[in-house]
C-alpha atoms as a PDB file:
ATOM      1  CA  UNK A   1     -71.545   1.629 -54.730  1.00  0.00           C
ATOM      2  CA  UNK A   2     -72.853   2.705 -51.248  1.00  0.00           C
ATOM      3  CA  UNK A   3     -70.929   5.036 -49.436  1.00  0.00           C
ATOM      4  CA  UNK A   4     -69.050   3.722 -46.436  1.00  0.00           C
ATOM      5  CA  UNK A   5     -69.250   4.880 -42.792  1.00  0.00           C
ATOM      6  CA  UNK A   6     -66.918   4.175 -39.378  1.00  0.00           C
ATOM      7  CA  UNK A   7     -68.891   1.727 -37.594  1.00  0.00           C
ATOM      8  CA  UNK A   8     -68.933   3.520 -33.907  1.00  0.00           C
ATOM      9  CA  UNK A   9     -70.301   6.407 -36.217  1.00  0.00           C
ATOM     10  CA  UNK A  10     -73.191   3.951 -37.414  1.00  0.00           C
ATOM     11  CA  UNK A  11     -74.256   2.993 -34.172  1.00  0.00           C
ATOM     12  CA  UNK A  12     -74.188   6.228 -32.160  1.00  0.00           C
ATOM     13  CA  UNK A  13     -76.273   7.671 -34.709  1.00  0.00           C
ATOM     14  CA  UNK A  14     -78.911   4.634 -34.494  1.00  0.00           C
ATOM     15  CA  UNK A  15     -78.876   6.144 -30.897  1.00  0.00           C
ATOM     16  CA  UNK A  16     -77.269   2.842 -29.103  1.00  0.00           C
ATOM     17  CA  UNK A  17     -74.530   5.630 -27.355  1.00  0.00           C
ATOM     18  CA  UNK A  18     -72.045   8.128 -27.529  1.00  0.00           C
ATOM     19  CA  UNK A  19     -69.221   7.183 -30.504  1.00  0.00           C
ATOM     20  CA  UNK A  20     -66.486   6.602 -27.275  1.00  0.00           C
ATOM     21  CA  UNK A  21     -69.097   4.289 -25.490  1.00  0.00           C
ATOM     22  CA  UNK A  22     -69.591   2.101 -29.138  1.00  0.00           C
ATOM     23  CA  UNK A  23     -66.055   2.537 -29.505  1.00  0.00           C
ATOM     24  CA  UNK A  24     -65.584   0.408 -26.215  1.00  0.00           C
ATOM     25  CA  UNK A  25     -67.982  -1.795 -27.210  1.00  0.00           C
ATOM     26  CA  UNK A  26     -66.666  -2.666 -30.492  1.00  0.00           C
ATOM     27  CA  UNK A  27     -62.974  -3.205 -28.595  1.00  0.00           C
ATOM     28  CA  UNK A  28     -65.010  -5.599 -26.237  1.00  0.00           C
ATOM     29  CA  UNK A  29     -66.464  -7.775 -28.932  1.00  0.00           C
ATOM     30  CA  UNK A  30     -70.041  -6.637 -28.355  1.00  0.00           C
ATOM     31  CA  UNK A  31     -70.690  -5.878 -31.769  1.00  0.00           C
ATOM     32  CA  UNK A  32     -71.074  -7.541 -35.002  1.00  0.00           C
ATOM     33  CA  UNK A  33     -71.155  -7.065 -38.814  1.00  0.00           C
ATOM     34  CA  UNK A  34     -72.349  -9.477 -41.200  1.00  0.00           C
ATOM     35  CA  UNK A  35     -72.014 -12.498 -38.265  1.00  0.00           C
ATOM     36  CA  UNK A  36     -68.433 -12.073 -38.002  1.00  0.00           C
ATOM     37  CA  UNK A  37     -66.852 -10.143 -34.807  1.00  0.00           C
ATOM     38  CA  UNK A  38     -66.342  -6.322 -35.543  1.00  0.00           C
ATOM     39  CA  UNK A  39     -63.079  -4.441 -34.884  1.00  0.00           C
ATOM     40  CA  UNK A  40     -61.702  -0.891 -34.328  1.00  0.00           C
ATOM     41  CA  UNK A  41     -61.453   0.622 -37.810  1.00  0.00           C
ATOM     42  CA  UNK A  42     -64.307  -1.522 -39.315  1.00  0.00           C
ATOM     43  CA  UNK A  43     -66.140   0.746 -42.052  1.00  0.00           C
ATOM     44  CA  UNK A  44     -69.538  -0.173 -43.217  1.00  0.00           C
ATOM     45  CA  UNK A  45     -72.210   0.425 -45.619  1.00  0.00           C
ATOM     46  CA  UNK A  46     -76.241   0.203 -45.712  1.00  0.00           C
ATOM     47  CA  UNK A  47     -75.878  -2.981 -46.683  1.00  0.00           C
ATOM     48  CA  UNK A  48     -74.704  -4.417 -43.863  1.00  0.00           C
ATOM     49  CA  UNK A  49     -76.047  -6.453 -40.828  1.00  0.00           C
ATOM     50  CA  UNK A  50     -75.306  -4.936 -37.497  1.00  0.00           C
ATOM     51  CA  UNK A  51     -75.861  -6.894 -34.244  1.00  0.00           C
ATOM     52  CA  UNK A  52     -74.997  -4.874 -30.872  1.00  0.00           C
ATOM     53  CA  UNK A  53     -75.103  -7.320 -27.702  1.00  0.00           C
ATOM     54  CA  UNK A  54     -76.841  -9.759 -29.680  1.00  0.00           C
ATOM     55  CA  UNK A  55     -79.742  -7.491 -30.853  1.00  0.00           C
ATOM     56  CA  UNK A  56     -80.013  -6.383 -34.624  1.00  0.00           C
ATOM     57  CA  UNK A  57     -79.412  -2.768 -34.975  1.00  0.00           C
ATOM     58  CA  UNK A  58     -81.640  -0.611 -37.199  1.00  0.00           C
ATOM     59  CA  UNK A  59     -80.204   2.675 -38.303  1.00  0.00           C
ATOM     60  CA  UNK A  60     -82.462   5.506 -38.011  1.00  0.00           C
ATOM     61  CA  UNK A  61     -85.043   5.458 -40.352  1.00  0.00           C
ATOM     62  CA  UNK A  62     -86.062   8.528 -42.172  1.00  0.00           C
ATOM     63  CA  UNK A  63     -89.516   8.798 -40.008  1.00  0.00           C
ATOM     64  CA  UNK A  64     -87.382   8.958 -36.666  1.00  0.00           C
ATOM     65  CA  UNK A  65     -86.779  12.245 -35.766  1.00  0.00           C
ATOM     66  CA  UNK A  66     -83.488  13.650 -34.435  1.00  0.00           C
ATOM     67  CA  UNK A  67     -84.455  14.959 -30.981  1.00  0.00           C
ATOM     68  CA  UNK A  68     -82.758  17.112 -28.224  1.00  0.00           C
ATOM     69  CA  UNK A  69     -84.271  17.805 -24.627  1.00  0.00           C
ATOM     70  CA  UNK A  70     -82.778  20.698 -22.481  1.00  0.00           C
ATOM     71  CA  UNK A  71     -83.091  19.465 -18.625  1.00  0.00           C
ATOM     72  CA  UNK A  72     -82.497  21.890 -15.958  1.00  0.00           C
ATOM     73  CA  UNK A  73     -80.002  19.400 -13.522  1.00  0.00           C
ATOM     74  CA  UNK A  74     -80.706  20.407 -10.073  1.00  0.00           C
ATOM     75  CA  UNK A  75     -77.861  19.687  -7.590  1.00  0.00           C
ATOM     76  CA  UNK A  76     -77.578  16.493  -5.996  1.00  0.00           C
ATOM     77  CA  UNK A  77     -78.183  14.574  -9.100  1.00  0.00           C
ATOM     78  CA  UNK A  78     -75.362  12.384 -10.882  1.00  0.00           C
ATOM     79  CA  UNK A  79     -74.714  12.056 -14.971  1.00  0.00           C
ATOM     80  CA  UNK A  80     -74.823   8.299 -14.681  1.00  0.00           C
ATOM     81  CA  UNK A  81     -77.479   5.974 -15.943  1.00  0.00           C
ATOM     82  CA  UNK A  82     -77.114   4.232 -12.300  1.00  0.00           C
ATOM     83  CA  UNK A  83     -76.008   4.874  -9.252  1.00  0.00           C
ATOM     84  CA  UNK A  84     -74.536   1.682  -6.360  1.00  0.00           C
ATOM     85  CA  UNK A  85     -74.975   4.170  -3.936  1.00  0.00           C
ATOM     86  CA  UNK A  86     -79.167   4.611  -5.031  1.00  0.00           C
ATOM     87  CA  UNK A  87     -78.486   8.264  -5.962  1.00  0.00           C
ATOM     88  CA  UNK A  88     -81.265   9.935  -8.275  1.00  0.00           C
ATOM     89  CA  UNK A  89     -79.680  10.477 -11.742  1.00  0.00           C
ATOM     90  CA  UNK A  90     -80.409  13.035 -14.374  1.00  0.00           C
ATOM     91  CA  UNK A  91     -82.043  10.232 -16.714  1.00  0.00           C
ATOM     92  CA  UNK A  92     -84.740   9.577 -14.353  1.00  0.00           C
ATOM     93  CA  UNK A  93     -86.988  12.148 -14.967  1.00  0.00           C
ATOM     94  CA  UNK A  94     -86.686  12.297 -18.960  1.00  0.00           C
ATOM     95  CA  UNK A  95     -89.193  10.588 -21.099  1.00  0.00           C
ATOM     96  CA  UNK A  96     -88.972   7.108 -22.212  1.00  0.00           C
ATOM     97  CA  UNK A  97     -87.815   6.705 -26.239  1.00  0.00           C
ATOM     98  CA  UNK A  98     -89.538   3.942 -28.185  1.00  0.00           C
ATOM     99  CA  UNK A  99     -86.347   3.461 -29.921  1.00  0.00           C
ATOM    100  CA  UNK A 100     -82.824   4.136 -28.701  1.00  0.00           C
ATOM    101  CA  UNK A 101     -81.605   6.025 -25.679  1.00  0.00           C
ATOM    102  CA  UNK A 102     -80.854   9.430 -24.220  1.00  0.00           C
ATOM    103  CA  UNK A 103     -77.410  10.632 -24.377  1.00  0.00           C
ATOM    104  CA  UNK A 104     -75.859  13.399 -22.661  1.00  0.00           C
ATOM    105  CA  UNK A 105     -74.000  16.405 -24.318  1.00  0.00           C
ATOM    106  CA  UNK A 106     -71.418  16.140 -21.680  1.00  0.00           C
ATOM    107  CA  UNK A 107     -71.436  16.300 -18.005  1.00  0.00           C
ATOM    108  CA  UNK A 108     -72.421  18.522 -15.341  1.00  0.00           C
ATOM    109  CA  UNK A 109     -71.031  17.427 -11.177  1.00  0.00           C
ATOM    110  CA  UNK A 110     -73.097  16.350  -8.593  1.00  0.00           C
ATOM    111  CA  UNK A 111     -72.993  19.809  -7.134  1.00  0.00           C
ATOM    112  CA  UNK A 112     -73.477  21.461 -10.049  1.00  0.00           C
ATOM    113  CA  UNK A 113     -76.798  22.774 -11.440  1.00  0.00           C
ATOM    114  CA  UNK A 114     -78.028  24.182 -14.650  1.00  0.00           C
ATOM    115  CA  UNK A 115     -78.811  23.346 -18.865  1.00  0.00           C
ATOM    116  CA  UNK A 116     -78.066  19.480 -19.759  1.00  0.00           C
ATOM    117  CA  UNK A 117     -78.451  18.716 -22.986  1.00  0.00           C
ATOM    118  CA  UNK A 118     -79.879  15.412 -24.561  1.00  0.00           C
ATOM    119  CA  UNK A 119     -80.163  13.811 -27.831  1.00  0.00           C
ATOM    120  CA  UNK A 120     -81.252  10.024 -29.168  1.00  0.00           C
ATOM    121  CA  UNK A 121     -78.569  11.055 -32.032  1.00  0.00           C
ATOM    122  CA  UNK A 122     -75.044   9.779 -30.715  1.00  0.00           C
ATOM    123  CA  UNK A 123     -73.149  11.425 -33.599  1.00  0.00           C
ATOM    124  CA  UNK A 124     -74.771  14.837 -32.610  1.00  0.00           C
ATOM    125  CA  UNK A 125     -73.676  14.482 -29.013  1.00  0.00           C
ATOM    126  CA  UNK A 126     -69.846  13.656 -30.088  1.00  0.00           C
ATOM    127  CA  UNK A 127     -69.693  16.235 -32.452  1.00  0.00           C
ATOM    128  CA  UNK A 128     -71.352  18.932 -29.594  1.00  0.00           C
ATOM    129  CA  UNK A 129     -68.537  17.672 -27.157  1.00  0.00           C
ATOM    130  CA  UNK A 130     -65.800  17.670 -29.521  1.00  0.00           C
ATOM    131  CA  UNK A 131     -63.655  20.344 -28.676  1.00  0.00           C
ATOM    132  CA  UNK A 132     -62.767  20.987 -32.484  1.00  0.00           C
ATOM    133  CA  UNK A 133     -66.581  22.394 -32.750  1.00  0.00           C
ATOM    134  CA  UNK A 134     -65.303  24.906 -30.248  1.00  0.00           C
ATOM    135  CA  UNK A 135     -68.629  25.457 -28.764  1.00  0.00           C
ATOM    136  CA  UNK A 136     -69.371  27.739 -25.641  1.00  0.00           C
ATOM    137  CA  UNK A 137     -70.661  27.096 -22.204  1.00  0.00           C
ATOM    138  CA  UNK A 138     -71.622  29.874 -19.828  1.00  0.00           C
ATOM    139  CA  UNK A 139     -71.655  29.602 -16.070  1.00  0.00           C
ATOM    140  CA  UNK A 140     -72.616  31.647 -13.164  1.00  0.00           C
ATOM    141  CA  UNK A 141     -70.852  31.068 -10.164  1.00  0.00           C
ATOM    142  CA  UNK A 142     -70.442  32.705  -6.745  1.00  0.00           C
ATOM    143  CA  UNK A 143     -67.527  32.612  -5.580  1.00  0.00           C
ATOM    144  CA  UNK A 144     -66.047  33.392  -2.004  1.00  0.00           C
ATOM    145  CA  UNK A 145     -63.333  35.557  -1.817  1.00  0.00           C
ATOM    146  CA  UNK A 146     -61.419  38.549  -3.186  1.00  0.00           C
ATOM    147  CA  UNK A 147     -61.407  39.045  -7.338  1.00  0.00           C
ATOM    148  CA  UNK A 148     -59.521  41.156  -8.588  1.00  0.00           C
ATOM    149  CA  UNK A 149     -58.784  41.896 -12.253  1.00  0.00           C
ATOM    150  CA  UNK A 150     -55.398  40.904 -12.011  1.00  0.00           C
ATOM    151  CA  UNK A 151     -57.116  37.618 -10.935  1.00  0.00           C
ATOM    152  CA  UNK A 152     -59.552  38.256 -13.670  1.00  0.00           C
ATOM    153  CA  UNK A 153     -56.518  38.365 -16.408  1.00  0.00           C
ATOM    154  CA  UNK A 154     -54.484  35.304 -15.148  1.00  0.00           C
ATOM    155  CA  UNK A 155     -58.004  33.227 -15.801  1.00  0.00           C
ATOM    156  CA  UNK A 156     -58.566  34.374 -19.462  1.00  0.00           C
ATOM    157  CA  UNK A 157     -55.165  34.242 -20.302  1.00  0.00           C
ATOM    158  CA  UNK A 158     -54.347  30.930 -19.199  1.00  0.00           C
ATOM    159  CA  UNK A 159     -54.240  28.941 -16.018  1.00  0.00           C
ATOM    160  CA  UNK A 160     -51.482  25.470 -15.920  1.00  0.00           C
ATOM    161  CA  UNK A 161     -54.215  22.739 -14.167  1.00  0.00           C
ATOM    162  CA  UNK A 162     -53.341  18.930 -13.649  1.00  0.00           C
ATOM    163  CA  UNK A 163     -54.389  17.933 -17.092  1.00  0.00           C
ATOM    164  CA  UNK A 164     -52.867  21.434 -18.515  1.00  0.00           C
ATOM    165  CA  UNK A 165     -53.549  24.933 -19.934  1.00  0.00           C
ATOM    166  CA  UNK A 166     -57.186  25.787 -19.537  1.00  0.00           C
ATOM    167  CA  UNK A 167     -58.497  29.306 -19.394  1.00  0.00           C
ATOM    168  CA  UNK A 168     -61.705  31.032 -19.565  1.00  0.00           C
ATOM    169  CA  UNK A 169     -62.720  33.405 -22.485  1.00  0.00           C
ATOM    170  CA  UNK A 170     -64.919  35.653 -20.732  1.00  0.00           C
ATOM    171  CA  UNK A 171     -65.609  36.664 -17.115  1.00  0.00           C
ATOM    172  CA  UNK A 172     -68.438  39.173 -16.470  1.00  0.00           C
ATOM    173  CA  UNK A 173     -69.439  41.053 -13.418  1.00  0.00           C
ATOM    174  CA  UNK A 174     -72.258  39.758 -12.093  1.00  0.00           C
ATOM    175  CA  UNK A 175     -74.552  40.337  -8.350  1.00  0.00           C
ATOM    176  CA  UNK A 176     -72.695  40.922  -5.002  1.00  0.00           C
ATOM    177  CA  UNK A 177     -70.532  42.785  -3.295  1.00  0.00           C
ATOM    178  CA  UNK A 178     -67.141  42.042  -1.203  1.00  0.00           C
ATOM    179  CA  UNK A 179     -66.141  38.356  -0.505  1.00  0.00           C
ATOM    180  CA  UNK A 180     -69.199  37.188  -1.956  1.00  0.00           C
ATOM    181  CA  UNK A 181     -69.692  37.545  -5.516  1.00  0.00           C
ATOM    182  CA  UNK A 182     -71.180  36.515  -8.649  1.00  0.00           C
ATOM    183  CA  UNK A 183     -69.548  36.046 -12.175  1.00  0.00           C
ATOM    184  CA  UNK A 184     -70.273  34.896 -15.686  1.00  0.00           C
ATOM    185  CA  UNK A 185     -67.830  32.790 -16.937  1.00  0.00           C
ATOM    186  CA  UNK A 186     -67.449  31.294 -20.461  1.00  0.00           C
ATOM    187  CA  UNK A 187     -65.618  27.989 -21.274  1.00  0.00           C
ATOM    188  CA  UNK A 188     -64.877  26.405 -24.719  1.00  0.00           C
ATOM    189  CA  UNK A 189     -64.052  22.501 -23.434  1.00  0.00           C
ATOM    190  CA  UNK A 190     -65.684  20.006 -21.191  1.00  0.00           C
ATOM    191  CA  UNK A 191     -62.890  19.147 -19.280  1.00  0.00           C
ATOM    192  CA  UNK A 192     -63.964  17.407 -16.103  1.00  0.00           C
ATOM    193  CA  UNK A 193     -64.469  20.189 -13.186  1.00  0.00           C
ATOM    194  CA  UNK A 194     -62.869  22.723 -14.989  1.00  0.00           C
ATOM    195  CA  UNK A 195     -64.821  25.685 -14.061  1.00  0.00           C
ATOM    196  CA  UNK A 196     -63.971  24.696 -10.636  1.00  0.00           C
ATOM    197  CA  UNK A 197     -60.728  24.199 -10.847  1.00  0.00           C
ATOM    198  CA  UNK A 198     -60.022  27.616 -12.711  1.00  0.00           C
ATOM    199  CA  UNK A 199     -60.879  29.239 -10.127  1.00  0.00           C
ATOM    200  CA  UNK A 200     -59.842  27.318  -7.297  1.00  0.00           C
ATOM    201  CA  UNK A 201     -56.213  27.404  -8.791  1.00  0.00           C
ATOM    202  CA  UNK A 202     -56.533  31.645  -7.438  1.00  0.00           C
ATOM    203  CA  UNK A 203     -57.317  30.332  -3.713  1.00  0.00           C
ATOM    204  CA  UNK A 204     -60.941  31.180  -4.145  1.00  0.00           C
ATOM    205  CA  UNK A 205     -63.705  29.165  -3.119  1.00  0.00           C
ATOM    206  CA  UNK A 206     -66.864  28.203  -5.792  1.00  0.00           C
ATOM    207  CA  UNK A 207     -69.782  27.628  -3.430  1.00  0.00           C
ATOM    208  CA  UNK A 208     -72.763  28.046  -6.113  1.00  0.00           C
ATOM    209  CA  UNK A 209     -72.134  26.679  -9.852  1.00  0.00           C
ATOM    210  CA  UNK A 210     -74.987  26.865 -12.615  1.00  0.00           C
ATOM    211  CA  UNK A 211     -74.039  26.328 -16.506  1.00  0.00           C
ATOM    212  CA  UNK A 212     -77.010  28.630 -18.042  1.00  0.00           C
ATOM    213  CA  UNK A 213     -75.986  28.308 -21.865  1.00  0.00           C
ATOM    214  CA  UNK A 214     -74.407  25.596 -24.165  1.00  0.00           C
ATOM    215  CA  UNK A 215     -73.454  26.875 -27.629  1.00  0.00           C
ATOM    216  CA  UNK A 216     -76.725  29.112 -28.376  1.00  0.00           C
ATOM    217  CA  UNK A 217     -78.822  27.202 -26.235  1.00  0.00           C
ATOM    218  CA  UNK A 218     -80.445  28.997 -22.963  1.00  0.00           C
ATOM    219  CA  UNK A 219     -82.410  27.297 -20.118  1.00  0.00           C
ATOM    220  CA  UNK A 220     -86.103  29.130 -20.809  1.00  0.00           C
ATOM    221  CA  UNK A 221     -87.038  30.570 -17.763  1.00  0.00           C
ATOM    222  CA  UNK A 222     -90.176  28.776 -17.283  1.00  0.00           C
ATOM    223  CA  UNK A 223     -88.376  25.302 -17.266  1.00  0.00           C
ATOM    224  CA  UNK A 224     -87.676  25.422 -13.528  1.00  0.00           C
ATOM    225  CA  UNK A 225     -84.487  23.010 -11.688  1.00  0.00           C
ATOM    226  CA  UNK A 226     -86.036  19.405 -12.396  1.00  0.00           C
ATOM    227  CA  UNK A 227     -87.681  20.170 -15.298  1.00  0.00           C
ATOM    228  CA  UNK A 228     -87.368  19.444 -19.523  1.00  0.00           C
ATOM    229  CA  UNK A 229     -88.297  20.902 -22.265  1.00  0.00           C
ATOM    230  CA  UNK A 230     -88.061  19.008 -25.902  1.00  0.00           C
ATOM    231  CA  UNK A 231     -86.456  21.905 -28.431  1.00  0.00           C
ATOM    232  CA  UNK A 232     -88.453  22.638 -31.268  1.00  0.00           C
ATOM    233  CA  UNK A 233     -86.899  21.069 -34.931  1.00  0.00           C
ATOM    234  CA  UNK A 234     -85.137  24.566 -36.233  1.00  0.00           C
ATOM    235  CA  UNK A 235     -83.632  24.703 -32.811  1.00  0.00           C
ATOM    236  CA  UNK A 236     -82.178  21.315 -33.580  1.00  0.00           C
ATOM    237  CA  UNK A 237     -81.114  22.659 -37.095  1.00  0.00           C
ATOM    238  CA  UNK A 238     -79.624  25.236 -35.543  1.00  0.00           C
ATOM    239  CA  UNK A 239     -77.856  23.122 -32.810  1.00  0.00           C
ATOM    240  CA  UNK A 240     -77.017  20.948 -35.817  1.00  0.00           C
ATOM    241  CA  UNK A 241     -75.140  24.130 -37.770  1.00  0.00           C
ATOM    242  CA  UNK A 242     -73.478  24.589 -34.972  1.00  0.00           C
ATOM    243  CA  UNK A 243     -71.923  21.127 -34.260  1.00  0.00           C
ATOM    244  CA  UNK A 244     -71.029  21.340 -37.932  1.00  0.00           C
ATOM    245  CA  UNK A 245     -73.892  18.565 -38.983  1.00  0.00           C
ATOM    246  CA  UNK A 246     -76.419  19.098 -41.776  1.00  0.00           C
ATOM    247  CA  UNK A 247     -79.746  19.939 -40.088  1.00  0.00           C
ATOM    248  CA  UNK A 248     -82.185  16.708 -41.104  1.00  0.00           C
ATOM    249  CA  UNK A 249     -84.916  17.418 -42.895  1.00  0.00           C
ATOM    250  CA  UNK A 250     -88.324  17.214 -40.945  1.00  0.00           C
ATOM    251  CA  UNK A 251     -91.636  15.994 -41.660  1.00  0.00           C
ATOM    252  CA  UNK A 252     -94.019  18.696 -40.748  1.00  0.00           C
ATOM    253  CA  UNK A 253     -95.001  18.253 -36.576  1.00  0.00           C
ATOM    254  CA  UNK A 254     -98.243  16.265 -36.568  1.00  0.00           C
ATOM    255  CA  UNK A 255    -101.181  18.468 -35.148  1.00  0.00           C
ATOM    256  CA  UNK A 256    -101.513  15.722 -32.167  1.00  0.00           C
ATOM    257  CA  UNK A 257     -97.986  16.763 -31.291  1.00  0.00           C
ATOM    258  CA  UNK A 258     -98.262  20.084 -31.844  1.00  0.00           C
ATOM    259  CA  UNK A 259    -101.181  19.520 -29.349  1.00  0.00           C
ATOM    260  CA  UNK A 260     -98.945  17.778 -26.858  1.00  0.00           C
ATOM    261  CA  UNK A 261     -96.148  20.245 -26.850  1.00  0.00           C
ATOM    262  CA  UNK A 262     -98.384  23.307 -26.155  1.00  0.00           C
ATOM    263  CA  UNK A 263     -99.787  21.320 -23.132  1.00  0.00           C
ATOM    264  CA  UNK A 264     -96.605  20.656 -21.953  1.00  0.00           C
ATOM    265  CA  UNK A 265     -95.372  24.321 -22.261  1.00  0.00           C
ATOM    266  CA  UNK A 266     -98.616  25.665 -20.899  1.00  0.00           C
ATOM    267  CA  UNK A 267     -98.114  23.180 -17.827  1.00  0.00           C
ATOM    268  CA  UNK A 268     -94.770  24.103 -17.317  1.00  0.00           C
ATOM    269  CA  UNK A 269     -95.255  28.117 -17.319  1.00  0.00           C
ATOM    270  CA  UNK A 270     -98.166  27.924 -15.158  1.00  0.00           C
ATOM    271  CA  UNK A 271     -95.956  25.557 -12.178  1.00  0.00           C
ATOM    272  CA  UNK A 272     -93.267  28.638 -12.844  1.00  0.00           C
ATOM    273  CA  UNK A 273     -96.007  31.447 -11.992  1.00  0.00           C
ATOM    274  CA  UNK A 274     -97.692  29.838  -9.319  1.00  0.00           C
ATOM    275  CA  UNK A 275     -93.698  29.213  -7.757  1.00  0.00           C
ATOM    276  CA  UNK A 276     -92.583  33.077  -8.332  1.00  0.00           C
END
């Protein structure tokens, strides 16, 4: 008999969205299995016939790879797919996908700057943003005002916020001196503006905010702000290991691509030398 799945499961993985945004989809009626109208709850096999929005829905096939960009989000840019106000979002400098979408590993604010991950694997972006995989992010932020490391200790231990406890589990020195300071801070959710909001809650102001690592992921420094870099398949497998997935098993990189991906990494080091 073929194992059974949860629907929203199916679909994120075919890459249609995150397992919330199928989730709302399926609660809308967008989605159907077999030619009858799906519902929360639904499980379903390889055997069944998935429509999304009218479209039949192919699960990934073996030959589609599971693929995650890093994107280094300048500021000014929003998370959305679109913008009413004609704001430049972070999806429109990534590479089109023959199949599927990009999805984002969470969220970074409009005035916020640094490593944005994305994947065409919705079930690997849930399970990176799910706080039970209690994954790290890193930050460094400047921050006006006084810190002090009783300040310092009320932050890691545990901070009351609007939407509860949050705290941060590490907080290093980093450039500056006085009122004007810099600090690397480690998070272990993806609440909305929490970094922020930590240390706002101490009557300090944030004025620069740059996420520089997500789980063991760090922005290369030759992919300058604007710029992406696809990560190679074990750093995927890794990524994978540390979402709690099994790592997919690749088909060896063709040479054309291998081809492709040193051009790419060759163009992008040589725009980062001629800008330093």
């Amino acid at each position: 008999m073929a194992e059974d799945e949860k629907l929203q499961k199916v679909l994120a993985r075919a890459g249609l969205g995150s397992r919330r945004e199928m989730e709302r989809a399926i609660a809308q009626g967008e989605v159907m299995v077999n030619g009858q109208v799906a519902s929360l709850g639904d499980r379903v096999t390889a055997d069944d016939k998935l429509t999304f929005r009218g479209k039949k829905v192919s699960d990934q096939p073996e030959s589609e790879r599971q693929r995650v960009l890093l994107y280094n989000k300048p500021e000014g840019e929003i998370c959305s797919r679109s913008d009413p106000e004609g704001r430049r979002t972070v999806y429109d400098r990534l590479p089109k996908l023959n199949n599927g979408r990009w999805i984002s590993v969470g969220r970074l604010d409009f005035n916020t700057s640094g490593l944005l991950l994305f994947t065409n694997d919705g079930e690997l972006a849930h399970k990176l943003m799910h706080p039970s995989s209690v994954i790290d992010r890193e930050y460094l932020v400047r921050i006006q005002g006084t810190v002090d490391e009783d300040m310092k200790k009320r932050l890691i231990e545990g901070v009351l916020l609007d939407d509860g406890v949050a705290k941060f589990t590490d907080i290093v020195d980093g450039a500056g001196e006085g009122k004007n300071r810099w600090f690397y801070c480690v998070v272990m959710e993806g609440r909305n503006r929490e970094v922020r909001r930590l240390w706002e809650s101490q009557g300090v102001k944030v004025s620069r905010l740059k996420r520089v690592r997500y789980g063991n992921i760090f922005i290369p420094s030759h992919v300058r702000v604007g710029q992406w870099v696809e990560l190679m398949p074990r750093e995927v497998s890794d990524l994978c290991l540390t979402a709690g997935i099994t790592p997919p098993k690749y088909k060896a990189v063709s040479p054309s691509e291998k081809q492709a991906r040193e051009r790419r990494e060759k163009k992008l080091r040589s725009r980062g030398h001629k800008r330093s």
